[in-house]
N, C-alpha and C. Protein backbone atom coordinates (compact mmCIF):
# COMPACT_ATOMS: atom_id res chain seq x y z
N UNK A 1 39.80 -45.94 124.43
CA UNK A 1 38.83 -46.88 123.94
C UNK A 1 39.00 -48.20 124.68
N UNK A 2 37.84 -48.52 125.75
CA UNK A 2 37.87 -50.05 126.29
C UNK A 2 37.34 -51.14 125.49
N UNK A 3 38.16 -52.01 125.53
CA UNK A 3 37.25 -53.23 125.20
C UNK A 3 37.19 -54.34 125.69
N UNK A 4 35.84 -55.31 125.20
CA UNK A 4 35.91 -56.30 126.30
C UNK A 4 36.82 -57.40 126.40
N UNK A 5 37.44 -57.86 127.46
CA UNK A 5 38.23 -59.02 127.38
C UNK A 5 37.93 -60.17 126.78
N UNK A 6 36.62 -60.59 126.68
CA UNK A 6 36.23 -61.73 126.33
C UNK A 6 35.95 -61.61 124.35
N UNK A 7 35.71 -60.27 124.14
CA UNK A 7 35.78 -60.07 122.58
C UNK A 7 37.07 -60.24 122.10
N UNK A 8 38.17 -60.07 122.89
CA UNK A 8 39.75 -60.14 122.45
C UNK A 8 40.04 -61.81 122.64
N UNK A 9 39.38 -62.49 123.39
CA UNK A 9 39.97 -63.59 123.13
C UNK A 9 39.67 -64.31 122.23
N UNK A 10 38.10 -64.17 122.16
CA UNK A 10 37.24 -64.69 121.37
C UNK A 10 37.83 -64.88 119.75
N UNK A 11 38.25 -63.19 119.81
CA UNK A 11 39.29 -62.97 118.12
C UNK A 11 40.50 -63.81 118.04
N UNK A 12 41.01 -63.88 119.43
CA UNK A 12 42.43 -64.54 119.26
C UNK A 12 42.20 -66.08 118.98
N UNK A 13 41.04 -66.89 119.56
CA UNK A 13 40.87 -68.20 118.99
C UNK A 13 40.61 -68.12 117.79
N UNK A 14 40.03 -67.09 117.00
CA UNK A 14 39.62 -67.26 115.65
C UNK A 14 40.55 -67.24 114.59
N UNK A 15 41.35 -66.29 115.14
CA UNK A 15 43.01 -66.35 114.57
C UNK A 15 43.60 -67.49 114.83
N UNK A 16 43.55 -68.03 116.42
CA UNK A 16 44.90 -69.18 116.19
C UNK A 16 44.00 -70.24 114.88
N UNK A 17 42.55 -70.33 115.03
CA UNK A 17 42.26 -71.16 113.79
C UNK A 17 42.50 -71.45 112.76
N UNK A 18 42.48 -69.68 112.05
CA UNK A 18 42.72 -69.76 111.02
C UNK A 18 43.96 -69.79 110.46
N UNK A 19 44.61 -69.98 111.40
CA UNK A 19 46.50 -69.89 111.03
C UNK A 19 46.25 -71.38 111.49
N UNK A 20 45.82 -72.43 111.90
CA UNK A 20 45.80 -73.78 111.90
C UNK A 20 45.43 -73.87 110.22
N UNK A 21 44.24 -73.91 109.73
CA UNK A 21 43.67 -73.86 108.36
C UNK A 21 44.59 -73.51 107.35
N UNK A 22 45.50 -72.57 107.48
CA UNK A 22 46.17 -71.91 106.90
C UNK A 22 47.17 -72.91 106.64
N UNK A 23 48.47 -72.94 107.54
CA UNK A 23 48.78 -73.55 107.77
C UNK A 23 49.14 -75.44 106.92
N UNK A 24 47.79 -76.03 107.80
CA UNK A 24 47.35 -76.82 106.70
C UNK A 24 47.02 -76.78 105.81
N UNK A 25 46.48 -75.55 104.76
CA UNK A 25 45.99 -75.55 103.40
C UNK A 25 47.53 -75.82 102.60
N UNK A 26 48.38 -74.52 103.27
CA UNK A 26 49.91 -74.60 102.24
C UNK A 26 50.96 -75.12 102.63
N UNK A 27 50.76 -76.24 104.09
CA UNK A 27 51.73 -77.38 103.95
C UNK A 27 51.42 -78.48 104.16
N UNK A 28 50.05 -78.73 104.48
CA UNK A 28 49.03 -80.00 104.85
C UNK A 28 50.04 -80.60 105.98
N UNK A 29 50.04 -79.45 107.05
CA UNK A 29 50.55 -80.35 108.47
C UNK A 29 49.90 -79.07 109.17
N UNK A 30 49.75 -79.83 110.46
CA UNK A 30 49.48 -78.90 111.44
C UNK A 30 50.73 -78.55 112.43
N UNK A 31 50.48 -77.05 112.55
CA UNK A 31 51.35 -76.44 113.90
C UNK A 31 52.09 -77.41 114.83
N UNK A 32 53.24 -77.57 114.96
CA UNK A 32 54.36 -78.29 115.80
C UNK A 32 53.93 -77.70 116.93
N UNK A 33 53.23 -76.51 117.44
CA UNK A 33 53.10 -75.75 118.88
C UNK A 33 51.95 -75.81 119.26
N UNK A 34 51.68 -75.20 120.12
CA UNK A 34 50.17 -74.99 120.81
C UNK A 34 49.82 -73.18 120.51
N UNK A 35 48.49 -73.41 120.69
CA UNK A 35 47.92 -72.16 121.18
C UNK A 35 48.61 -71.30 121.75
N UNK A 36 49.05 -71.59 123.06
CA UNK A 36 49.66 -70.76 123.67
C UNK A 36 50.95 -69.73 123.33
N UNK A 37 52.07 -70.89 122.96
CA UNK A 37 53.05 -70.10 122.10
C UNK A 37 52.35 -69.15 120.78
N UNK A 38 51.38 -69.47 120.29
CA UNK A 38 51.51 -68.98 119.15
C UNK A 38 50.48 -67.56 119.77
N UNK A 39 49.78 -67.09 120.93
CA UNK A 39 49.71 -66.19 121.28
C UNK A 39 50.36 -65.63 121.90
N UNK A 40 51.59 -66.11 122.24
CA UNK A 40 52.38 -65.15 123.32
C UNK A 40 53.85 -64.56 121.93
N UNK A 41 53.59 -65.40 121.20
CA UNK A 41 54.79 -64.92 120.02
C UNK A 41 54.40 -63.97 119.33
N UNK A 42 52.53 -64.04 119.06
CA UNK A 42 52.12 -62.84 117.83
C UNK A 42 51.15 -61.76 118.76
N UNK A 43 51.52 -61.35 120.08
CA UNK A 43 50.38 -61.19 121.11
C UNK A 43 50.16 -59.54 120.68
N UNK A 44 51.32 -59.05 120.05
CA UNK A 44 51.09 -57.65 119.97
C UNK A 44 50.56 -57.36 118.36
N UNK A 45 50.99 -58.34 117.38
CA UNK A 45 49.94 -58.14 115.87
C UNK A 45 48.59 -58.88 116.24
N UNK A 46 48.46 -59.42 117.04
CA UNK A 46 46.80 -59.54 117.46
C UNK A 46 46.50 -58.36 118.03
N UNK A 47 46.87 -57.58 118.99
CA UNK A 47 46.76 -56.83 119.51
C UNK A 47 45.79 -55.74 118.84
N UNK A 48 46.99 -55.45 117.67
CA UNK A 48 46.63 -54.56 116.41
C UNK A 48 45.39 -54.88 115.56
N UNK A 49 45.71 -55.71 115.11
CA UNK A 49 44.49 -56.86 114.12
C UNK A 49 43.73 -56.27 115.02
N UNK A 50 43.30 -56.28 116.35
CA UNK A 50 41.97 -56.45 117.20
C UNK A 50 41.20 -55.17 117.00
N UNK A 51 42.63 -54.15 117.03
CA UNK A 51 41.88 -52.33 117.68
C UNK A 51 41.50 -52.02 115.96
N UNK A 52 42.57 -52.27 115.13
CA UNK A 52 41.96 -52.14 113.76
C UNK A 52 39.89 -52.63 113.18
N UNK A 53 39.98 -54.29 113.61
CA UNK A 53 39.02 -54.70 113.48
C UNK A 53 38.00 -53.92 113.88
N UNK A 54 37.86 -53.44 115.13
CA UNK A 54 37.18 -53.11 115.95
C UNK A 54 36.85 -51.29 115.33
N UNK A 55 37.57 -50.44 114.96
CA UNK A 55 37.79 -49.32 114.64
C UNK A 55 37.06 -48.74 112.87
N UNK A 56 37.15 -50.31 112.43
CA UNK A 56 36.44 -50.58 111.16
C UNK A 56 35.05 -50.62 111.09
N UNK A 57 35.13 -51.46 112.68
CA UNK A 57 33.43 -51.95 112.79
C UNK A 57 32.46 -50.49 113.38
N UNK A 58 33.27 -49.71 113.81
CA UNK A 58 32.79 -48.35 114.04
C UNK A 58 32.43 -47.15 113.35
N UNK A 59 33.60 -47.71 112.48
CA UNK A 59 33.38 -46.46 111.27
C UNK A 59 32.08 -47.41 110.49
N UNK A 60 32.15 -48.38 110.23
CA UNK A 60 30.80 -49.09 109.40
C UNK A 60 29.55 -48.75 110.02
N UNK A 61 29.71 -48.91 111.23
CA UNK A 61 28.24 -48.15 112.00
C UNK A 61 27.75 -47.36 111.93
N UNK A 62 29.22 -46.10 112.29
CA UNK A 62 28.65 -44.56 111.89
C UNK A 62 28.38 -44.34 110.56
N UNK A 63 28.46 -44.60 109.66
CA UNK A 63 28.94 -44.63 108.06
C UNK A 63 27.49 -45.01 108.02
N UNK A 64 26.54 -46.24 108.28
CA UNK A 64 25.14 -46.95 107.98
C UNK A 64 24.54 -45.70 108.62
N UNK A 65 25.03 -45.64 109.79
CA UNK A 65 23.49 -44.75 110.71
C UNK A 65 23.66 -43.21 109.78
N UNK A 66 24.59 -42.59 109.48
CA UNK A 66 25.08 -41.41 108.30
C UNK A 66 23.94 -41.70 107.19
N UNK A 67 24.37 -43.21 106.75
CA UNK A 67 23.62 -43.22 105.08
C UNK A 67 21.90 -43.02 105.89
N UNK A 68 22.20 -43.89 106.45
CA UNK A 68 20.27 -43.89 106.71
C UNK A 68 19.71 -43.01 106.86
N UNK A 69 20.51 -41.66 107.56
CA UNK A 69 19.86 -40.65 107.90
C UNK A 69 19.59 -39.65 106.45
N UNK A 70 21.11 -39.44 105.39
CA UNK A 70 20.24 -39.11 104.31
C UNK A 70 19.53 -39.33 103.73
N UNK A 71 19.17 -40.66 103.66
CA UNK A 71 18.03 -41.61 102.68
C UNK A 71 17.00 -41.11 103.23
N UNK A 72 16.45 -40.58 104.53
CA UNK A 72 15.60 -40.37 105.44
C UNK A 72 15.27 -39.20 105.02
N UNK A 73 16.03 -38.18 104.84
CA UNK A 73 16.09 -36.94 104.43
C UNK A 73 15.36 -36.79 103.29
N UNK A 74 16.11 -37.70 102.22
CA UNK A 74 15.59 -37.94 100.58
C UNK A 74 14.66 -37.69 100.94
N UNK A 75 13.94 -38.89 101.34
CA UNK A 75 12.54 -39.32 101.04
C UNK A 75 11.46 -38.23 101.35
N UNK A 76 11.96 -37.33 102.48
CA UNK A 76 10.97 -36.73 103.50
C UNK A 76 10.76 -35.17 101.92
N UNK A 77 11.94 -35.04 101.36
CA UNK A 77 11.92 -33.84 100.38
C UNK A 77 11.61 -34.03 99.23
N UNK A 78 11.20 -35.55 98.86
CA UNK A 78 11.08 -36.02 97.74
C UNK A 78 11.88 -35.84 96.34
N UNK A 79 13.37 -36.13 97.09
CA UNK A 79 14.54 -36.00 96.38
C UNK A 79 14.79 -37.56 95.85
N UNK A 80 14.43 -38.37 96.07
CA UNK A 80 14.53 -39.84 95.69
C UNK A 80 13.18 -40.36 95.32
């Protein structure tokens, strides 16, 4: 399974965010580090987080285009 480089980073800024937010919500300070460390320290549970995310968003697809097609079915047999 490929994916695009620019969707993986894209996630990884959204993460370092929300671990800024975070962060500040339950100690009202921000990160002593940068970005950088904090992707090269968590680079392989992003990693994961990413193929998971991504693996979810697939099964949700197939799962909609699945439902739609029985609903389609219903209707055509006048089962609904």
């Amino acid at each position: 399974m490929e994916y695009d480089i620019s969707n993986f980073r894209s996630f990884c800024n959204d993460k370092w965010f929300e671990h800024k937010d975070e962060l500040f919500l339950w100690e009202q300070r921000f990160p002593e580090y940068n970005s950088t460390y904090y992707f090269q320290k968590h680079r392989w549970m992003l990693k994961k987080m990413f193929v998971d995310q991504q693996a979810k968003e697939k099964f949700a697809e197939d799962n909609h285009r699945k439902i739609q097609k029985e609903l389609k079915r219903g209707f055509k047999k006048g089962n609904l």
